[in-house]
C-alpha atoms as a PDB file:
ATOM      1  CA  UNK A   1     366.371 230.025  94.422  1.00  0.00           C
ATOM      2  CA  UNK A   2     364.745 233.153  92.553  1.00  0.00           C
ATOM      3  CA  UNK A   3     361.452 232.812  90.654  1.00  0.00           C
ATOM      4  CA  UNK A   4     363.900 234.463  87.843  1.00  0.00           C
ATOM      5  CA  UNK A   5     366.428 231.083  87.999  1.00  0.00           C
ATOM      6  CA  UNK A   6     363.136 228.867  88.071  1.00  0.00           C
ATOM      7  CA  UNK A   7     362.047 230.487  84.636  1.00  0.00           C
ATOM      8  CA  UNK A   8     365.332 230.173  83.316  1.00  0.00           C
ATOM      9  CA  UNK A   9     365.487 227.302  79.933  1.00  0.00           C
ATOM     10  CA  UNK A  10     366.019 223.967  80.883  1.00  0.00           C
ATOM     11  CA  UNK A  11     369.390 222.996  80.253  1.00  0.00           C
ATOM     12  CA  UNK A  12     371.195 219.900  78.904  1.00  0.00           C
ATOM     13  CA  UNK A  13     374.372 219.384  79.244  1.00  0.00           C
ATOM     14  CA  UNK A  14     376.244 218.341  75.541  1.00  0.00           C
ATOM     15  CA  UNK A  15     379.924 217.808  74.338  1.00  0.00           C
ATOM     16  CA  UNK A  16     381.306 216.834  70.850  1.00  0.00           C
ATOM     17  CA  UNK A  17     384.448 216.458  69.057  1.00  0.00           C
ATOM     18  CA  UNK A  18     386.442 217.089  65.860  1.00  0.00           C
ATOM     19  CA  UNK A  19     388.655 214.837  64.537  1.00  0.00           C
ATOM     20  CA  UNK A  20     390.987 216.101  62.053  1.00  0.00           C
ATOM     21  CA  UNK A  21     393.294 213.928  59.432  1.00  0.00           C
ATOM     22  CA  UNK A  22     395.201 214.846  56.817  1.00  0.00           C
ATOM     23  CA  UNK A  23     393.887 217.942  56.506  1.00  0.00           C
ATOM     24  CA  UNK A  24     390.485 216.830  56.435  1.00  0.00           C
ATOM     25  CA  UNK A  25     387.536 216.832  59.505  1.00  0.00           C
ATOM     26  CA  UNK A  26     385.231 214.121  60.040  1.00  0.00           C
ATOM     27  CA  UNK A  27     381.980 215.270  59.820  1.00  0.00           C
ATOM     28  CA  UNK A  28     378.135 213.899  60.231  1.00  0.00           C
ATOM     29  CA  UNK A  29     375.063 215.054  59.265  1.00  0.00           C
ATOM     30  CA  UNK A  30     372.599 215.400  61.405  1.00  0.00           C
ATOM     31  CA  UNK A  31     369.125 213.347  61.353  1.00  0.00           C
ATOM     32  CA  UNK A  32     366.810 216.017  62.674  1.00  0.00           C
ATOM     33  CA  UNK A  33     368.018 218.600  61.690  1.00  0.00           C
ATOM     34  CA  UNK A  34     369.365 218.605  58.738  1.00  0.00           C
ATOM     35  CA  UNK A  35     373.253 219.965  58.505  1.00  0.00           C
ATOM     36  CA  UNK A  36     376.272 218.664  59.203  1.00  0.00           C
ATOM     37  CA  UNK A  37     378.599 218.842  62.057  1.00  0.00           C
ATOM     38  CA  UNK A  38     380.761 217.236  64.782  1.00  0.00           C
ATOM     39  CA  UNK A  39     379.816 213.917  66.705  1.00  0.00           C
ATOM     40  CA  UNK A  40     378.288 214.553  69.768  1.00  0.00           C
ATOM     41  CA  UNK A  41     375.468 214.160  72.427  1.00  0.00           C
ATOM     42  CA  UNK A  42     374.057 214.614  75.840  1.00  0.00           C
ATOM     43  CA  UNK A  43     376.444 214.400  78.962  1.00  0.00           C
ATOM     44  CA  UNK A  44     375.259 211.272  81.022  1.00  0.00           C
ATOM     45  CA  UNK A  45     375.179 211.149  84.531  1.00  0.00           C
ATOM     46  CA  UNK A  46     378.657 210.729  85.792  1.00  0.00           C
ATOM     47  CA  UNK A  47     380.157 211.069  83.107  1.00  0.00           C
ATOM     48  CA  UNK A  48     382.959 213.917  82.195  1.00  0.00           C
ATOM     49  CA  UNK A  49     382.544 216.056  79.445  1.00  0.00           C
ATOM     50  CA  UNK A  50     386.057 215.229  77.618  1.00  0.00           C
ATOM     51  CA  UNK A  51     384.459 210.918  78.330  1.00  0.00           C
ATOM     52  CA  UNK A  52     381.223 211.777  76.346  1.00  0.00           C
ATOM     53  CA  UNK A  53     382.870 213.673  73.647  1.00  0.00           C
ATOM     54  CA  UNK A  54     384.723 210.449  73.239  1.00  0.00           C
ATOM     55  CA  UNK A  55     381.877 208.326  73.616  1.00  0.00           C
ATOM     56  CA  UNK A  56     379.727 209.814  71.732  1.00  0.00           C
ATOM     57  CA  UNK A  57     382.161 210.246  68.626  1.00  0.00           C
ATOM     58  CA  UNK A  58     382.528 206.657  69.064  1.00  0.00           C
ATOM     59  CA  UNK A  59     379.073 205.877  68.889  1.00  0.00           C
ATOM     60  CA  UNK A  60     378.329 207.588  65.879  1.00  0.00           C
ATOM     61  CA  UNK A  61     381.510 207.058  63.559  1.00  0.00           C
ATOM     62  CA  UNK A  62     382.843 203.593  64.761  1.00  0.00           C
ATOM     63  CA  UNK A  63     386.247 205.416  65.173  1.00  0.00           C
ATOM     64  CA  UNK A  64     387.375 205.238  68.521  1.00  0.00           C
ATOM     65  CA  UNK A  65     389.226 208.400  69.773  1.00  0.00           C
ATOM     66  CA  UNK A  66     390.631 210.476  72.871  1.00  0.00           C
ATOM     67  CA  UNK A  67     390.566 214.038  73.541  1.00  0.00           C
ATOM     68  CA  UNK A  68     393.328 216.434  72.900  1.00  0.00           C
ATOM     69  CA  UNK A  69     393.974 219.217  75.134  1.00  0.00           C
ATOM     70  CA  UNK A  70     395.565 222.123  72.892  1.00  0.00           C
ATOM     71  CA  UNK A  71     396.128 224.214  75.658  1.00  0.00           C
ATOM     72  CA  UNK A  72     397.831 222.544  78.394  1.00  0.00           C
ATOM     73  CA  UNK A  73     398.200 218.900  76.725  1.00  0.00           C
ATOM     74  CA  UNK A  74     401.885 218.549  78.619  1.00  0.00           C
ATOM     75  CA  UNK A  75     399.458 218.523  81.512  1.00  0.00           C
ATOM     76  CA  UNK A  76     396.779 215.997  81.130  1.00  0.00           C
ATOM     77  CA  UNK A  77     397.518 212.351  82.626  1.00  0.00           C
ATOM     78  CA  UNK A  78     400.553 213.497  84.832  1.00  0.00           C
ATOM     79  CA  UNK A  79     401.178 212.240  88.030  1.00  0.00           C
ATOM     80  CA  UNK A  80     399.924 214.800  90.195  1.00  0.00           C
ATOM     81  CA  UNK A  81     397.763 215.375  93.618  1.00  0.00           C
ATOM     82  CA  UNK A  82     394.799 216.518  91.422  1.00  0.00           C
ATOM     83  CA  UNK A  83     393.992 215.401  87.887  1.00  0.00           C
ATOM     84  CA  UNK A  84     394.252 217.749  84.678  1.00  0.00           C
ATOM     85  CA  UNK A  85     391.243 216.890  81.817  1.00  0.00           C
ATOM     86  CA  UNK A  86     391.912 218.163  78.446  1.00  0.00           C
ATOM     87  CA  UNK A  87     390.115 221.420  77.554  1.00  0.00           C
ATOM     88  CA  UNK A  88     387.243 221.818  75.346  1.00  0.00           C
ATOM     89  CA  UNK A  89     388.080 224.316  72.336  1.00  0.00           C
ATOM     90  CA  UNK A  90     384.819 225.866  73.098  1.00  0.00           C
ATOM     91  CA  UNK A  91     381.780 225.830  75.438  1.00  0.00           C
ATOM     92  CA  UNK A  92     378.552 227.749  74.400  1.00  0.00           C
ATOM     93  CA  UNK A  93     374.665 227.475  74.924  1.00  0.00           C
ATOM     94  CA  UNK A  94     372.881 227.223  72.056  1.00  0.00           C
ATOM     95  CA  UNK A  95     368.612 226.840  72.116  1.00  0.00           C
ATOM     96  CA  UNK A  96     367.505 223.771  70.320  1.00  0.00           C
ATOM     97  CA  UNK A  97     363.943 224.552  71.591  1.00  0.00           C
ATOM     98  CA  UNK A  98     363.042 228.191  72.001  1.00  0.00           C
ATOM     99  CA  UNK A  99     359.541 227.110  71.354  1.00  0.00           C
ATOM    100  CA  UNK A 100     358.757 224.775  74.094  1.00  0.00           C
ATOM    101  CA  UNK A 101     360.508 227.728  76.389  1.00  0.00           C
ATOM    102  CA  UNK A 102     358.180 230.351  74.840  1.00  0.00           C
ATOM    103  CA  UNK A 103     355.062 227.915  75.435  1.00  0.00           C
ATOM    104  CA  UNK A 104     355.829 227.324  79.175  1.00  0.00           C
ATOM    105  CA  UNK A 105     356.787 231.617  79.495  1.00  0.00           C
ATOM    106  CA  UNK A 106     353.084 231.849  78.025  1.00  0.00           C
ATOM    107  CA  UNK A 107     351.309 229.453  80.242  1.00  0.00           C
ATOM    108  CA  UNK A 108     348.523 230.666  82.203  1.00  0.00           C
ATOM    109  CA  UNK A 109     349.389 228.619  85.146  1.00  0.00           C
ATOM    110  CA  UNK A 110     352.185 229.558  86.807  1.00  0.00           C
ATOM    111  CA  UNK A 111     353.231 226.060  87.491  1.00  0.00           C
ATOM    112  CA  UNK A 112     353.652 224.938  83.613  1.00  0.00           C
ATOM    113  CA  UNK A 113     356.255 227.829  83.938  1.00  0.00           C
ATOM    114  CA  UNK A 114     358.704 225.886  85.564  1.00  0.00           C
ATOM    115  CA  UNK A 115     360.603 223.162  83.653  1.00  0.00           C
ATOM    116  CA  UNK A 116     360.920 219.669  86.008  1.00  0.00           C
ATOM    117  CA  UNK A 117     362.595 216.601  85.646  1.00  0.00           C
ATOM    118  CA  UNK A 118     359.394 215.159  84.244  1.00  0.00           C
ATOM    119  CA  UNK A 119     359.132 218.140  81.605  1.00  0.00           C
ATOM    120  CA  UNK A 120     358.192 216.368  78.763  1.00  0.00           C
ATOM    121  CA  UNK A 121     359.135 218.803  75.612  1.00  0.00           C
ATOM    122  CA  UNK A 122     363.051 217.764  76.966  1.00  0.00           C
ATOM    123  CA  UNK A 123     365.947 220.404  76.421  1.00  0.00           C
ATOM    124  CA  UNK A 124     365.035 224.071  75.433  1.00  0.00           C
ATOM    125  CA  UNK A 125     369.190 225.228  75.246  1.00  0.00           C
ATOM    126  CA  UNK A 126     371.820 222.837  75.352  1.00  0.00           C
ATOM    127  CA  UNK A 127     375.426 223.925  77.296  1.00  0.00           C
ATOM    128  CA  UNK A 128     377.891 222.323  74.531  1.00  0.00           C
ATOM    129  CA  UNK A 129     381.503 221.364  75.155  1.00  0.00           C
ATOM    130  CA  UNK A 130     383.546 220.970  72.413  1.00  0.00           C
ATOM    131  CA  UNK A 131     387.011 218.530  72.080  1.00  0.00           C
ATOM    132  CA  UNK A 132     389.716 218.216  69.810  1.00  0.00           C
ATOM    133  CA  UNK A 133     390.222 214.575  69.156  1.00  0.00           C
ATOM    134  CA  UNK A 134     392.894 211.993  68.283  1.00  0.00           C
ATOM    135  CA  UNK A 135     392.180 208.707  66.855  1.00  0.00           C
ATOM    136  CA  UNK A 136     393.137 205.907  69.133  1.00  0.00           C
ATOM    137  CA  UNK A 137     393.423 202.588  66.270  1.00  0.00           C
ATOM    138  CA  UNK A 138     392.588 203.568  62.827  1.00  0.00           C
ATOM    139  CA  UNK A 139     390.472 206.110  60.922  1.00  0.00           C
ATOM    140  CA  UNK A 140     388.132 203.727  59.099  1.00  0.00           C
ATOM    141  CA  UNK A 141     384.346 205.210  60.084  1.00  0.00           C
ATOM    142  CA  UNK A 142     381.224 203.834  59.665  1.00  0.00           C
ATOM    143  CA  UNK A 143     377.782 205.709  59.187  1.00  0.00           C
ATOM    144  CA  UNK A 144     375.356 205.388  62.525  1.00  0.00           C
ATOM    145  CA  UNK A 145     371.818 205.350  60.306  1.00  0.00           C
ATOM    146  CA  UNK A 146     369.961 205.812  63.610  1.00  0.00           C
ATOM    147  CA  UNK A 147     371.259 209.009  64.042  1.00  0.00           C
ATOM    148  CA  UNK A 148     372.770 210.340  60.570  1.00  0.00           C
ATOM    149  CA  UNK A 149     371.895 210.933  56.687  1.00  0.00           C
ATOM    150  CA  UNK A 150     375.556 211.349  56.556  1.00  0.00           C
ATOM    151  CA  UNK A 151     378.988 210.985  57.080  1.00  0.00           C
ATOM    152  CA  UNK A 152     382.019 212.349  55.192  1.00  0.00           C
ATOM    153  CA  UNK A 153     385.427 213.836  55.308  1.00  0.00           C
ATOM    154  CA  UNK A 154     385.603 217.291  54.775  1.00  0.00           C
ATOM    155  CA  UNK A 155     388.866 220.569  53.895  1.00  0.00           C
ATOM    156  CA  UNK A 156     388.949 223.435  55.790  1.00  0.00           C
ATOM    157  CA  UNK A 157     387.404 224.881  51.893  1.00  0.00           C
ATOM    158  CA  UNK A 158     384.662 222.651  51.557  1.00  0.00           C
ATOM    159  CA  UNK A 159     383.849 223.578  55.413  1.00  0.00           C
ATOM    160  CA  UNK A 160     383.216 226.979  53.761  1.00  0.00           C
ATOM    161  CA  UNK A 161     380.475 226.320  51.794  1.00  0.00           C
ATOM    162  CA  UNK A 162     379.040 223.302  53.828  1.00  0.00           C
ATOM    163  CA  UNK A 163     374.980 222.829  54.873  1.00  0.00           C
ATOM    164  CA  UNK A 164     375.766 223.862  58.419  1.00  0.00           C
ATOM    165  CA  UNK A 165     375.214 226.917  60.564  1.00  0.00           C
ATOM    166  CA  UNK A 166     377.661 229.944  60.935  1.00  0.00           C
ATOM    167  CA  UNK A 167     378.404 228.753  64.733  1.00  0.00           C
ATOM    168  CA  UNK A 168     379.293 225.069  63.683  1.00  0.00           C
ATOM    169  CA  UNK A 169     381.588 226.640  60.753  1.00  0.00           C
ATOM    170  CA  UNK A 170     383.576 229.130  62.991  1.00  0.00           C
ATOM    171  CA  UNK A 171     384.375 225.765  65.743  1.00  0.00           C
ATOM    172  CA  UNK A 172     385.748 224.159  63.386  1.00  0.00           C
ATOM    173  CA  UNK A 173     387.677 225.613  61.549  1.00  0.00           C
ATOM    174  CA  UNK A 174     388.744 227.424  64.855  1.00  0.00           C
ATOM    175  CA  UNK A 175     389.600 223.463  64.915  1.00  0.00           C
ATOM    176  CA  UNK A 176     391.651 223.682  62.024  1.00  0.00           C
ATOM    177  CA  UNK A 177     393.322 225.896  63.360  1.00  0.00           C
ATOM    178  CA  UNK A 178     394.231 224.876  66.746  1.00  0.00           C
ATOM    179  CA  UNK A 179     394.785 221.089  65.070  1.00  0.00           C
ATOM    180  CA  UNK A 180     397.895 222.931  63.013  1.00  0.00           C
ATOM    181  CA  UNK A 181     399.827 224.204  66.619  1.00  0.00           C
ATOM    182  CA  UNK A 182     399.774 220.242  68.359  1.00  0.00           C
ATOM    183  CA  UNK A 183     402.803 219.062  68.100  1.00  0.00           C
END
């Protein structure tokens, strides 16, 4: 491994998911920071990306949900010699802690430079994978106050002009839009 790819940000590994009803996206907002946007969280250990979208959505809202796939959705679940999972709508990395990476970069000691399991500032950019979702029993949510200051249903419109960053807007209604061609 370069000494480049040992200075790189330590990564987590996220995924999240929009669910969409009558016109309308379930939204949460966010503890920490401050805005609002999808369910989500870190990826645990053996788990798929699509499962902790699900989870995690579940976790937060009470609704319980599975992932769509709007791009080959005749695929997923058929009998085949390999398994197809449904697509995220988008991956991206995002930092969530540039200045913990910018602390470690300015270290004198060239071994605070390197970010370890036992780092303890945690993620610096977060790899996020994002789902389409479909509820599996009914829509009826219910507010996780551990984690949110918030949780509401929401128009394409009102996305517009919503506390949230320019990233979070474009997914989804990017959502919105890829909701409209399921069948």
């Amino acid at each position: 491994m370069s000494i480049d790819a040992l200075l790189d940000p330590k990564l987590c590994y996220t995924a999240g998911g929009m669910l969409i009803h009558e016109g309308k996206v379930l939204l949460v907002k966010h503890k920490k920071l401050g805005i609002w946007l999808n369910p989500g969280g870190h990826i645990d250990e053996d788990e798929l990306p699509h499962q902790a979208a699900e989870r995690e959505f579940w976790e937060e809202t009470g609704v319980r949900v599975r992932a769509l796939d709007p791009y080959q959705d005749s695929l997923v679940g058929q009998g085949s010699d390999s398994e197809f999972f449904p697509n995220p709508i988008s991956t991206n990395v995002h930092w969530v802690n540039r200045e913990s990476y910018d602390l470690r970069m300015a270290s004198e000691d060239p071994t605070q430079r390197v970010p370890t399991k036992k780092w303890k500032r945690g993620c610096e950019q977060h790899v996020g994978f994002f789902y389409l979702l479909e509820a599996i029993d009914d829509y009826e949510f219910e507010q996780n106050v551990e984690e949110t200051d918030g949780i509401a249903w929401f128009t394409p419109q009102e996305v517009e002009d919503l506390e949230t960053t320019d990233d979070i807007r474009k997914e989804i209604l990017l959502g919105f839009e890829l909701h409209q061609d399921l069948p």
